[in-house]
Protein backbone atom coordinates (compact mmCIF):
# COMPACT_ATOMS: atom_id res chain seq x y z
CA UNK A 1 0.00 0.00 0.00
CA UNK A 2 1.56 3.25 -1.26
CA UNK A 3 0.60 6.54 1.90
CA UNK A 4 0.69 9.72 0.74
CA UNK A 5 1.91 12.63 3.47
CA UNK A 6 -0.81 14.84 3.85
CA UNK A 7 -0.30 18.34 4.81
CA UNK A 8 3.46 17.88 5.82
CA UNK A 9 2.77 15.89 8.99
CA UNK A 10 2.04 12.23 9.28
CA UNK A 11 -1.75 12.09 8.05
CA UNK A 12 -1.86 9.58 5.33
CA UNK A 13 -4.48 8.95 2.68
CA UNK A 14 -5.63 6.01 1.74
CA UNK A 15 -6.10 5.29 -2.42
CA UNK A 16 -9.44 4.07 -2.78
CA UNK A 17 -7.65 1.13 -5.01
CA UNK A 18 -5.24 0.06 -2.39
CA UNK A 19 -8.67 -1.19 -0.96
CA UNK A 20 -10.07 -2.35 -3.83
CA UNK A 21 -7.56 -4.83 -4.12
CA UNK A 22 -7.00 -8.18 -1.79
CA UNK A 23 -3.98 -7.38 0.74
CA UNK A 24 -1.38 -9.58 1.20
CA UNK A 25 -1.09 -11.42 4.55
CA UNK A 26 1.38 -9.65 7.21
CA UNK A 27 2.60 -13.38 8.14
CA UNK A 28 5.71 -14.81 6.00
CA UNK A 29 3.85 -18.43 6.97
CA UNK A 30 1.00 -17.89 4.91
CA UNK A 31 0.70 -18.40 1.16
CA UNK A 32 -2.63 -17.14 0.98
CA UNK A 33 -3.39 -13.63 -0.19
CA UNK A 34 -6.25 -13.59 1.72
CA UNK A 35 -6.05 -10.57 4.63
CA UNK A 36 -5.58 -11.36 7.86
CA UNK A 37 -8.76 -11.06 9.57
CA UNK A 38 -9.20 -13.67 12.36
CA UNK A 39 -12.70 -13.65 14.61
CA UNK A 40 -14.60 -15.87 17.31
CA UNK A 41 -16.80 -18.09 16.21
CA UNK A 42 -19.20 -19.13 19.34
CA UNK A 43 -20.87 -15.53 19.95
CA UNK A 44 -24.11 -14.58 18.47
CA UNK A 45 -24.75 -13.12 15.12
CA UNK A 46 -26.56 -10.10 16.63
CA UNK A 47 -23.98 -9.06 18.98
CA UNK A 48 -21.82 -5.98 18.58
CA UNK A 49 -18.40 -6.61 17.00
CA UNK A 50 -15.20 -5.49 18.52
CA UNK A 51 -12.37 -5.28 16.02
CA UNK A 52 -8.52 -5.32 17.06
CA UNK A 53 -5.95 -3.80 14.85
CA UNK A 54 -2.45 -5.38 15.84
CA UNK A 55 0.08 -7.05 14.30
CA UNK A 56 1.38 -9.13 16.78
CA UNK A 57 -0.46 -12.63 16.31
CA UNK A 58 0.69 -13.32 20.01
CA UNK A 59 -1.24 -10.62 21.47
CA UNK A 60 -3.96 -11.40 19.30
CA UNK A 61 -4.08 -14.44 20.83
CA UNK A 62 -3.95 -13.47 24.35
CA UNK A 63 -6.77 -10.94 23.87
CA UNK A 64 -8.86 -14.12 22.33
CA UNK A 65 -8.20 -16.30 25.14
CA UNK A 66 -9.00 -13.18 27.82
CA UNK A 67 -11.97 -12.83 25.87
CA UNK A 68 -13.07 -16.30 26.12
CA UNK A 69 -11.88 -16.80 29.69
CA UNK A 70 -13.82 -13.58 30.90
CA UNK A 71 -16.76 -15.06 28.84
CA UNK A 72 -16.67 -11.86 26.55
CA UNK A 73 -19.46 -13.16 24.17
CA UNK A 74 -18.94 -10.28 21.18
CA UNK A 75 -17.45 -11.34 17.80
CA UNK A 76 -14.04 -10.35 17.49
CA UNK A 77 -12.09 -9.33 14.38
CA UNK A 78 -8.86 -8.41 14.26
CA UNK A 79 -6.50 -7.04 10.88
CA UNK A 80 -2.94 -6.82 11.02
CA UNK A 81 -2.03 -3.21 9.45
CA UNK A 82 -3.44 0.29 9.15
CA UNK A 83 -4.58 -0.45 5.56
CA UNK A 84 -6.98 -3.53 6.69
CA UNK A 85 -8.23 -1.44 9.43
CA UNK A 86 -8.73 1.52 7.00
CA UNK A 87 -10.46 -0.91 4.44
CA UNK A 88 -12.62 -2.21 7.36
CA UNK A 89 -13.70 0.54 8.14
CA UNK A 90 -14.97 1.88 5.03
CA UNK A 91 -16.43 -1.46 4.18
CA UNK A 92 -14.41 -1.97 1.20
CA UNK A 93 -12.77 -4.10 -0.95
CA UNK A 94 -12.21 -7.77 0.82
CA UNK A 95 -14.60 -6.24 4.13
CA UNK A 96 -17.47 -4.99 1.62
CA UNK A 97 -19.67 -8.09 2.84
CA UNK A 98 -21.36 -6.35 5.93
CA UNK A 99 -22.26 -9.79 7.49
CA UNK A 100 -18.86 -11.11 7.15
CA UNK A 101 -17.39 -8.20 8.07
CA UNK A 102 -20.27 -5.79 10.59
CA UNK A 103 -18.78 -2.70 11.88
CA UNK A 104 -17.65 -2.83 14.70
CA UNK A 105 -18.73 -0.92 18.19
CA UNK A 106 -15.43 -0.97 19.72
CA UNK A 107 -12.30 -0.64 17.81
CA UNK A 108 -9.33 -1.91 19.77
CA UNK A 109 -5.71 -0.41 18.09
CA UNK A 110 -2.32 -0.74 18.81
CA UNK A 111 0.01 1.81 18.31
CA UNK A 112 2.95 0.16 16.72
CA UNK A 113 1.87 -1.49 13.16
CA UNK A 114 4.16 -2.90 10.80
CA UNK A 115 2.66 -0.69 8.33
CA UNK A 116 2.31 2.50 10.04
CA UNK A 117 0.99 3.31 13.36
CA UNK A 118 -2.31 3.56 15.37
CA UNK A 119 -2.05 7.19 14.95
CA UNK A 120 -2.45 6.97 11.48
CA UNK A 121 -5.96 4.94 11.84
CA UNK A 122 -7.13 7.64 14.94
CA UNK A 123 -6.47 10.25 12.00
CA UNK A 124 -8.46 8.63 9.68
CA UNK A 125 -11.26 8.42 11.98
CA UNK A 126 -11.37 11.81 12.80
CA UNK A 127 -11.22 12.71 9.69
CA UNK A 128 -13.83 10.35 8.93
CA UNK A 129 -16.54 10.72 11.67
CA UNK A 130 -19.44 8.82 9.87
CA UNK A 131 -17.31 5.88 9.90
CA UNK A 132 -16.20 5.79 13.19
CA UNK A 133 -16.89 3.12 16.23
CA UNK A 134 -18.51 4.14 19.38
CA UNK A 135 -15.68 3.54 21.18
CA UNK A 136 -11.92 3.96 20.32
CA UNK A 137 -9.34 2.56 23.14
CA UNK A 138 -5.51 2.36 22.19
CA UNK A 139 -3.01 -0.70 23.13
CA UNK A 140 -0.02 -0.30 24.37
CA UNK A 141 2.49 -0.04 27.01
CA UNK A 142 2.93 2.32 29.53
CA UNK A 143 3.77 5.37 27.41
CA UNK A 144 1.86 8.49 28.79
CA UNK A 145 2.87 11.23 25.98
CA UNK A 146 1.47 8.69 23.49
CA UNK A 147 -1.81 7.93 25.29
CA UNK A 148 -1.86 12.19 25.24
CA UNK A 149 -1.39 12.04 21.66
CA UNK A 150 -4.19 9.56 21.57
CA UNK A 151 -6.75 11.32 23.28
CA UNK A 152 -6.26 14.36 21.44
CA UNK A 153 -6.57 12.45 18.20
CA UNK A 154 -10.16 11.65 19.43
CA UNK A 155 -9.20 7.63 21.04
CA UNK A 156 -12.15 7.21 24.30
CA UNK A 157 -9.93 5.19 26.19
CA UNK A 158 -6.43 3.55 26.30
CA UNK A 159 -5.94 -0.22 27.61
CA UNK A 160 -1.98 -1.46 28.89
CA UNK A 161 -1.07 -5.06 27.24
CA UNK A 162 -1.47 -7.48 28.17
CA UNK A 163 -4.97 -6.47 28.93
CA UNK A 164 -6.84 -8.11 31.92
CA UNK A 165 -10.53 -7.85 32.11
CA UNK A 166 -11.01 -6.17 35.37
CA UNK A 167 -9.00 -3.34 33.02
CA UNK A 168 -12.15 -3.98 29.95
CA UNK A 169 -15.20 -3.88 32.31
CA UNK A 170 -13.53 -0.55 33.89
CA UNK A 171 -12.84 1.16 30.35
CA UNK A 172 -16.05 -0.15 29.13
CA UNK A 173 -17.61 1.71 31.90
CA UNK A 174 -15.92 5.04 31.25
CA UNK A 175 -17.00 5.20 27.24
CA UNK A 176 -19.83 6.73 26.62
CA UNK A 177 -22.30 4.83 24.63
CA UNK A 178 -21.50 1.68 25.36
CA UNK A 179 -22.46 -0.99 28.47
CA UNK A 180 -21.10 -4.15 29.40
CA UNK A 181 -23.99 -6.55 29.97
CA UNK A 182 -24.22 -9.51 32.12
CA UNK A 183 -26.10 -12.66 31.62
CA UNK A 184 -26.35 -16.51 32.15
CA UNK A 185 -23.69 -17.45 29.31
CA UNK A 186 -21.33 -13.84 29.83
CA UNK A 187 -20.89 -10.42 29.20
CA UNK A 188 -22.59 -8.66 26.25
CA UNK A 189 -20.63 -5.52 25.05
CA UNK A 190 -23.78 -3.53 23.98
CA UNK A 191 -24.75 -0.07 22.79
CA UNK A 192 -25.64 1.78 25.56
């Protein structure tokens, strides 16, 4: 995917035909040239999506299994670069099949992408509010002048890997317009 600067800082456009097209797969395992887009398969069609934006498969994988083990019962997608996310997003290209692919509520992003950065997808959604998740939280470490940076690129919330879910029920309770719902079977991540 070819960025172009924008405005002499680091805002990057996306081409519409960089989405248009089928990424290739961040992994050097995988022959496929299918994207990278990984999600749970036991929750329920009508609940809210959460999609993850990180590269590393690892913490991928440790989110899943916090998921699971909290009994987080939301789909969860996750894309490897700032171009998937960007694609997702928009609803283009390989993620044009809005059942496949439903926008999310919660958009989880790290900051450090092999592609880019999670700054570049916060610019994009503030510079593209109608496409925009309710809520916004940031991954990473311990950094405070990045989680500043965050905020003031429009992120809700901000979440320290490796994330714990006493850290998601408290963040989920601090961003407006969403709930965390409890039932028999789990937790529901819900509008609110």
């Amino acid at each position: 995917m070819n960025f172009e600067p924008r405005d002499g800082v680091n805002t990057y456009l996306v081409r519409l035909e960089d989405c248009l097209t089928l990424p290739q797969a961040v992994s050097v395992n995988r022959a496929s040239k299918a994207p990278a887009v990984t999600s749970t398969d036991s929750a329920t069609p009508v609940a809210k999506t959460i999609l993850v934006v990180d590269d590393n498969e690892d913490d991928i994988m440790l989110l899943k299994r916090m998921f699971r083990r909290s009994r987080i019962l939301n789909p969860l997608q996750a894309v490897n670069t700032v171009e998937d996310a960007i694609c997702y997003l928009k609803g283009e290209g390989v993620y044009s099949d809005g059942v496949r692919y439903p926008f999310p509520t919660l958009l989880l992003v790290d900051l450090h992408l092999s592609d880019g950065s999670g700054f570049d997808v916060l610019r994009w959604i503030r510079d593209n509010k109608g496409n925009s998740p309710v809520g916004v939280v940031v991954l990473s470490g311990s950094d405070m002048n990045a989680f500043k940076m965050a905020y003031d690129l429009g992120a809700h919330s901000f979440l320290v890997k490796p994330l714990r879910f006493e850290d998601f029920e408290n963040m989920v309770s601090h961003v407006r317009g969403i709930t965390l719902t409890s039932s028999a079977d789990g937790y529901l991540l819900e509008l609110a």
